[in-house]
C-alpha atoms as a PDB file:
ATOM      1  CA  UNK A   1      31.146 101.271  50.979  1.00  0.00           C
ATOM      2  CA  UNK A   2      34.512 102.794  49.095  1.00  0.00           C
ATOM      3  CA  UNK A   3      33.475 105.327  46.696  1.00  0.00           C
ATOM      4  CA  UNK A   4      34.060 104.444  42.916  1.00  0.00           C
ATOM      5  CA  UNK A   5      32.205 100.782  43.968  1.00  0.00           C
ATOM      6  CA  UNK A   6      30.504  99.232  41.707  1.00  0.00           C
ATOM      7  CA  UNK A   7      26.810  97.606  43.344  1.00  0.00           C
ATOM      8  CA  UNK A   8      23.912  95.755  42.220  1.00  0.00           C
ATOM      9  CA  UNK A   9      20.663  96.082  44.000  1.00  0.00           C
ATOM     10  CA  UNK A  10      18.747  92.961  43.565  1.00  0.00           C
ATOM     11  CA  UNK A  11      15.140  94.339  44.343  1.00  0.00           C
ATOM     12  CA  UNK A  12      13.803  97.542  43.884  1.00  0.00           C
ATOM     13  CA  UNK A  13      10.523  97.940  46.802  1.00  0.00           C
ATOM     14  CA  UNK A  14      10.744 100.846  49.176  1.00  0.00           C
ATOM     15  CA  UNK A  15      14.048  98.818  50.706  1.00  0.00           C
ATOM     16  CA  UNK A  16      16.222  98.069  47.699  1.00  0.00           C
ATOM     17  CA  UNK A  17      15.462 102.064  46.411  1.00  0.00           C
ATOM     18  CA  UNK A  18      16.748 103.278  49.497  1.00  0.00           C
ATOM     19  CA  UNK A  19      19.547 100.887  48.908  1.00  0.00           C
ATOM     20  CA  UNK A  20      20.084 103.117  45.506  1.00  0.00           C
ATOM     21  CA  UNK A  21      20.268 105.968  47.333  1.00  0.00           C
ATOM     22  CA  UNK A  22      22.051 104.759  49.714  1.00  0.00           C
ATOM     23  CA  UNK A  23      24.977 103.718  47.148  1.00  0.00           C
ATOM     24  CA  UNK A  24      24.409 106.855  44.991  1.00  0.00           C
ATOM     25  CA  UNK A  25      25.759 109.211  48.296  1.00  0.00           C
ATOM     26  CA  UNK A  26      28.010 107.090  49.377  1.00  0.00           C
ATOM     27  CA  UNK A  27      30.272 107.622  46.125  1.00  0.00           C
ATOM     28  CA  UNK A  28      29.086 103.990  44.181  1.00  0.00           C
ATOM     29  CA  UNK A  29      30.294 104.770  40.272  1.00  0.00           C
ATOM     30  CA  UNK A  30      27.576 102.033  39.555  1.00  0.00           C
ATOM     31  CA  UNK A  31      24.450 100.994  40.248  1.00  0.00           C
ATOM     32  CA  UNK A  32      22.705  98.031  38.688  1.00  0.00           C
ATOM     33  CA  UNK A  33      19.332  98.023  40.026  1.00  0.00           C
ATOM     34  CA  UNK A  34      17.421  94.346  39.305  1.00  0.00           C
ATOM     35  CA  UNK A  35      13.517  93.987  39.467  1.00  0.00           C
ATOM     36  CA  UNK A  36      10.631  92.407  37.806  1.00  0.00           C
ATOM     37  CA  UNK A  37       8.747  95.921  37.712  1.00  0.00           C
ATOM     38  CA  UNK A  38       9.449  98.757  34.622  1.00  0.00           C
ATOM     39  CA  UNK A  39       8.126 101.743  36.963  1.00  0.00           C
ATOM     40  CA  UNK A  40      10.314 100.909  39.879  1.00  0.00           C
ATOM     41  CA  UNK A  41      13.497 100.122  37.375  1.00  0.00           C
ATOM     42  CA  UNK A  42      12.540 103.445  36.288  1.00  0.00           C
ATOM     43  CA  UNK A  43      12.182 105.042  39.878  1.00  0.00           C
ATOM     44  CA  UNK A  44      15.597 103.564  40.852  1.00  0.00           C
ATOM     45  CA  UNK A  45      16.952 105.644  37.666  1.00  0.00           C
ATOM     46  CA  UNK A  46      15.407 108.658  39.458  1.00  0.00           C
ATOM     47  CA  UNK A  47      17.094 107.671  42.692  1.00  0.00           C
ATOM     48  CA  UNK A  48      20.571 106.829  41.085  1.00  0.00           C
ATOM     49  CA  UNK A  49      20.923 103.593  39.595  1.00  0.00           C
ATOM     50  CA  UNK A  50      23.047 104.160  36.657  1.00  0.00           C
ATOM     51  CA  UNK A  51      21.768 100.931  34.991  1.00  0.00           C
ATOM     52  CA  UNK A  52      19.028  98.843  35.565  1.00  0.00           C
ATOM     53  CA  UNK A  53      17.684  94.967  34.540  1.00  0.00           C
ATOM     54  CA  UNK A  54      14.445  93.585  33.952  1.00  0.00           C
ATOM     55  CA  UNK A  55      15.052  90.258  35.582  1.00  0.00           C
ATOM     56  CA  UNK A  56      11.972  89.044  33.708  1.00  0.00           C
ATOM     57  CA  UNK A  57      13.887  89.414  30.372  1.00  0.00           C
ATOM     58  CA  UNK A  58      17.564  89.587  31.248  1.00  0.00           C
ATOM     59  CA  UNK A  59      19.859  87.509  33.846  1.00  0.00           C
ATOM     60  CA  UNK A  60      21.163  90.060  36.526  1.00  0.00           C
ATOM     61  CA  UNK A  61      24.325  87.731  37.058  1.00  0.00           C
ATOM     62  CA  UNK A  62      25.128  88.681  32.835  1.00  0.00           C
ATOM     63  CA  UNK A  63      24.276  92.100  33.325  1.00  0.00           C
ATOM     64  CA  UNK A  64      26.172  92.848  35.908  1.00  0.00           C
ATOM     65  CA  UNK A  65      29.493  90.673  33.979  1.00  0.00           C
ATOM     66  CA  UNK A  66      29.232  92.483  31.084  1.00  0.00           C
ATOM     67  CA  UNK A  67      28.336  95.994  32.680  1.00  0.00           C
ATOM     68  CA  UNK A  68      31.200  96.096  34.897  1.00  0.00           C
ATOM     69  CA  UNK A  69      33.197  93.281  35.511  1.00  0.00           C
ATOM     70  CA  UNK A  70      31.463  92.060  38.592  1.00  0.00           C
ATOM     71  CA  UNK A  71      30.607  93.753  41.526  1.00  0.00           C
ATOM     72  CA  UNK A  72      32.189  95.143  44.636  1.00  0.00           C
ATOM     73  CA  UNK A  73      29.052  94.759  46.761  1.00  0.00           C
ATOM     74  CA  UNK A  74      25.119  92.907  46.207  1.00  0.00           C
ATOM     75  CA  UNK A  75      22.722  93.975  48.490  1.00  0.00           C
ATOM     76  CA  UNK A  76      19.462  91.467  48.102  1.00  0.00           C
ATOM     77  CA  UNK A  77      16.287  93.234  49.136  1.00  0.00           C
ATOM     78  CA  UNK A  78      13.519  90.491  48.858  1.00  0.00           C
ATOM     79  CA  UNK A  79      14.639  87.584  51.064  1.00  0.00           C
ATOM     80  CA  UNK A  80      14.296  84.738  48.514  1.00  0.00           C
ATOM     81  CA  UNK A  81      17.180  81.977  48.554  1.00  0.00           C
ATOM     82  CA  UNK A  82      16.889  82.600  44.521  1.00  0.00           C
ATOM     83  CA  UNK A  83      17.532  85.934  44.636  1.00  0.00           C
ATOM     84  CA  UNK A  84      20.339  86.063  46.940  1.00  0.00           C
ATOM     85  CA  UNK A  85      21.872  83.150  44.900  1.00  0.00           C
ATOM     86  CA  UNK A  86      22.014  85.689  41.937  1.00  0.00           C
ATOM     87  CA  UNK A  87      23.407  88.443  44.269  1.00  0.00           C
ATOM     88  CA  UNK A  88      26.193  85.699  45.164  1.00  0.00           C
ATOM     89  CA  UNK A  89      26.871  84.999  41.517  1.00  0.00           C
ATOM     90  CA  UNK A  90      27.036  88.707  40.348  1.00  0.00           C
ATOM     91  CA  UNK A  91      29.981  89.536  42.749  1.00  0.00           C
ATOM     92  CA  UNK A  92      34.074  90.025  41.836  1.00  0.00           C
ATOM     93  CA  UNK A  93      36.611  88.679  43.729  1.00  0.00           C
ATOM     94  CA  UNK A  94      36.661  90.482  47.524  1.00  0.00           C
ATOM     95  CA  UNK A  95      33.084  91.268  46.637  1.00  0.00           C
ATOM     96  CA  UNK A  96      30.290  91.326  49.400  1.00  0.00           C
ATOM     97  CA  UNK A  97      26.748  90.320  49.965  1.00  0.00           C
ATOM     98  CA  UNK A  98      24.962  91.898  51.617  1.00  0.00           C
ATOM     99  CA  UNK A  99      21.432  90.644  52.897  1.00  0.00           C
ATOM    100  CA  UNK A 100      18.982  93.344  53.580  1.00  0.00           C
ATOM    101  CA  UNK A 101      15.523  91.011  52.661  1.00  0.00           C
ATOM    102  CA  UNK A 102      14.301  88.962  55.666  1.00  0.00           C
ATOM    103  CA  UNK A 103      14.071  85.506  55.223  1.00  0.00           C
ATOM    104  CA  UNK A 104      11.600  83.112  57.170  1.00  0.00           C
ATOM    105  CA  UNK A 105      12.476  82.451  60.666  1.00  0.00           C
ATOM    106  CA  UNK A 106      14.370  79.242  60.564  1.00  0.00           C
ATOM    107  CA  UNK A 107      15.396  79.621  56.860  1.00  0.00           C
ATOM    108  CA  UNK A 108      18.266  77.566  55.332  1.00  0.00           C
ATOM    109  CA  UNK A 109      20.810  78.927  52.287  1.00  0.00           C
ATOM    110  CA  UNK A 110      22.818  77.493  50.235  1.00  0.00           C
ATOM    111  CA  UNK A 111      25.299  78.959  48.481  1.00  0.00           C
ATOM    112  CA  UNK A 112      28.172  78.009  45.912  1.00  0.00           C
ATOM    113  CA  UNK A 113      31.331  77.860  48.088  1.00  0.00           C
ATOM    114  CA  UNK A 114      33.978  78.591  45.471  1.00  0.00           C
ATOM    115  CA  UNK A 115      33.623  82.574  45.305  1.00  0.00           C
ATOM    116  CA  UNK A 116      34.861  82.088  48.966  1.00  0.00           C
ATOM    117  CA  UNK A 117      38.415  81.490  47.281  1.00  0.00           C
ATOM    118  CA  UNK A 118      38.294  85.023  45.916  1.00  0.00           C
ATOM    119  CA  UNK A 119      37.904  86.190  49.470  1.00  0.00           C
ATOM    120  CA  UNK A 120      33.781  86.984  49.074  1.00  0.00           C
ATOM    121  CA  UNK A 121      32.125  87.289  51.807  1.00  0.00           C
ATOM    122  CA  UNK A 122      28.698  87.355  53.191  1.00  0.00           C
ATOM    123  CA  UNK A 123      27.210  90.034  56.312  1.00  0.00           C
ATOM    124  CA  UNK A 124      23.887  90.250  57.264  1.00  0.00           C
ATOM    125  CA  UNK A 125      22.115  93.906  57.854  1.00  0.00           C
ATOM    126  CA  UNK A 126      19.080  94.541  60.091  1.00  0.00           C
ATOM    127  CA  UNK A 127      17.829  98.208  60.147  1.00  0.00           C
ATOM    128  CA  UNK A 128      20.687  99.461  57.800  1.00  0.00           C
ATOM    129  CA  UNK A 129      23.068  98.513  60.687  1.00  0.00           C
ATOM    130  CA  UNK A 130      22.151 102.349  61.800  1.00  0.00           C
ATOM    131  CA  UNK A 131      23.230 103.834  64.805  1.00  0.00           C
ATOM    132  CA  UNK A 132      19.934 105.662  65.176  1.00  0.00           C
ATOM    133  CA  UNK A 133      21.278 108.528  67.571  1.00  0.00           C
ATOM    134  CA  UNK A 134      23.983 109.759  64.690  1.00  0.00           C
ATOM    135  CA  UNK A 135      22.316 108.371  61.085  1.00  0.00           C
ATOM    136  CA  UNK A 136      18.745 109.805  62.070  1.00  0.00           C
ATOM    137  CA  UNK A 137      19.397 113.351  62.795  1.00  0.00           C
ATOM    138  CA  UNK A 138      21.852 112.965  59.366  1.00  0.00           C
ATOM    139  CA  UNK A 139      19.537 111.429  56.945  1.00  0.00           C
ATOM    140  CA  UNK A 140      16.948 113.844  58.235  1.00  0.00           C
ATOM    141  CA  UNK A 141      19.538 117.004  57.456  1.00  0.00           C
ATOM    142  CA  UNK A 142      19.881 115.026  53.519  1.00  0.00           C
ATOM    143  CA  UNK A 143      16.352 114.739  53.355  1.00  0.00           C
ATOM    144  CA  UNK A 144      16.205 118.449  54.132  1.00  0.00           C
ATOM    145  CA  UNK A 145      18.509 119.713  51.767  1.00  0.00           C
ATOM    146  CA  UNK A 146      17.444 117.495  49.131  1.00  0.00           C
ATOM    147  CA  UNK A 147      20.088 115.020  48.715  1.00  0.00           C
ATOM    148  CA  UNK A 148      17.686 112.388  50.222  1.00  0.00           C
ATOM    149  CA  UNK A 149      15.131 112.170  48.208  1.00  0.00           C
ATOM    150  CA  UNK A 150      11.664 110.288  50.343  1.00  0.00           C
ATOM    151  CA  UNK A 151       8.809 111.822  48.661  1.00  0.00           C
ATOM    152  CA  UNK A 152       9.632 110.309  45.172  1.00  0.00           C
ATOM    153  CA  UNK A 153       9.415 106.762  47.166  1.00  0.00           C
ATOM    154  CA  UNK A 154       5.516 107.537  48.118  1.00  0.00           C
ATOM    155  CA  UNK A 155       3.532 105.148  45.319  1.00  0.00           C
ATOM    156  CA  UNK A 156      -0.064 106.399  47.644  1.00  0.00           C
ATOM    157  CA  UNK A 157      -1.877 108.139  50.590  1.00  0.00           C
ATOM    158  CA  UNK A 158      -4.086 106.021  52.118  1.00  0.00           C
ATOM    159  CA  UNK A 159      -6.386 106.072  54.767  1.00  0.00           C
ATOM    160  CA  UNK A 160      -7.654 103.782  57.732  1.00  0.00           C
ATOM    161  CA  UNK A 161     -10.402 102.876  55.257  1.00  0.00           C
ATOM    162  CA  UNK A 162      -8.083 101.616  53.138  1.00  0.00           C
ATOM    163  CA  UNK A 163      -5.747  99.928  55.150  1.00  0.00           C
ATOM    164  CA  UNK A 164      -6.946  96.376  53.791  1.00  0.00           C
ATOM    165  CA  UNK A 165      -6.439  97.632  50.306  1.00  0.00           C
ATOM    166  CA  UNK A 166      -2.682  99.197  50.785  1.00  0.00           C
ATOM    167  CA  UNK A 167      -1.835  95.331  52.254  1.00  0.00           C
ATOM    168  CA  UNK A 168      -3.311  93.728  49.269  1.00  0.00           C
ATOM    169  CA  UNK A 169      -1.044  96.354  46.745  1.00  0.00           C
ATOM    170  CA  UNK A 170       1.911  95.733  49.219  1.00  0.00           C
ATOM    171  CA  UNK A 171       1.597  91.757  48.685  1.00  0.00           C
ATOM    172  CA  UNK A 172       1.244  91.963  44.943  1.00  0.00           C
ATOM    173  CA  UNK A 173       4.435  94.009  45.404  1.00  0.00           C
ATOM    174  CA  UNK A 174       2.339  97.016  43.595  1.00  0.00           C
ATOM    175  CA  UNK A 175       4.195 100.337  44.136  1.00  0.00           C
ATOM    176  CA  UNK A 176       7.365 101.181  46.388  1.00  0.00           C
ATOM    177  CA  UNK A 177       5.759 103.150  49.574  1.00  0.00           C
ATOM    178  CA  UNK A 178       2.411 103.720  50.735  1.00  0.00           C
ATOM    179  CA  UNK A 179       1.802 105.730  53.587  1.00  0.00           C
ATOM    180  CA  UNK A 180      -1.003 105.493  55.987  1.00  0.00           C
ATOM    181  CA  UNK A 181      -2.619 109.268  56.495  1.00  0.00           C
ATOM    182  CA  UNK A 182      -4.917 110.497  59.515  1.00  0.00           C
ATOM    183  CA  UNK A 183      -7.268 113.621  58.359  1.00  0.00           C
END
């Protein structure tokens, strides 16, 4: 990503936050994080989204028009055809999508072929598309001097006992981390 971009983060879970941050050090001028959730439109604030949209009351696609013209890059965090429809629609010309959220095995898009005209373009990313030898010890050292910013992300501490409960809050979509403790 060029610094000065502008990006919209369609999804705001533990993923599309990290996807904030991930935008806000690599140089983004804006971030237009989309989600159906107040408190993690208002954690991605935290984290460096310089705008945000409830998608429940406002269309992402409009926001991210009027906002800022369009926008350089959409990363889709939920793996819903829908969704990465609207992170299609919200690009500029030479914009790209990128798709973060894992679709069902087998799973079919489609997508409006015109933006292809304006040299948009679509790339698929598994793991951050990392190299884990270099970005590890890195995002570790960002973490460390506070650039990187994981323990904001941590909705709960949980234990074994409530494993079954942290799955139920993670399908309801209830929170952006929870992480699994042994005392």
């Amino acid at each position: 990503m060029r610094p000065g971009s502008r990006v919209v983060v369609i999804g705001c879970g533990g993923v599309g936050l990290n996807i904030v941050q991930g935008a806000r050090m690599a140089g983004a001028e804006r971030i237009l994080a989309v989600d159906i959730g107040e408190d993690k439109l208002a954690l991605a604030r935290t984290l460096g989204a310089t705008d945000t949209v409830s998608a429940l009351h406002d269309d992402p696609v409009t926001a991210a028009r009027d906002l800022f013209g369009g926008a350089d890059y959409a990363f889709e965090a939920l793996g819903r055809e829908q969704t990465i429809q609207t992170a299609w629609a919200s690009l500029d010309v030479h914009g790209r999508l990128v798709l973060v959220g894992l679709l069902a095995s087998g799973a079919r898009l489609t997508l409006d072929a015109d933006p292809f005209v304006n040299e948009q373009s679509v790339q698929g990313c598994y793991f951050g598309s990392s190299d884990l030898t270099t970005d590890v010890p890195e995002l570790a050292e960002r973490y460390l001097t506070g650039e990187l910013l994981l323990d904001e992300l941590i909705t709960r501490r949980i234990t074994l006992t409530d494993l079954d409960e942290g799955f139920d809050a993670l399908r309801r979509a209830e929170g952006s981390r929870h992480v699994l403790t042994f005392d």
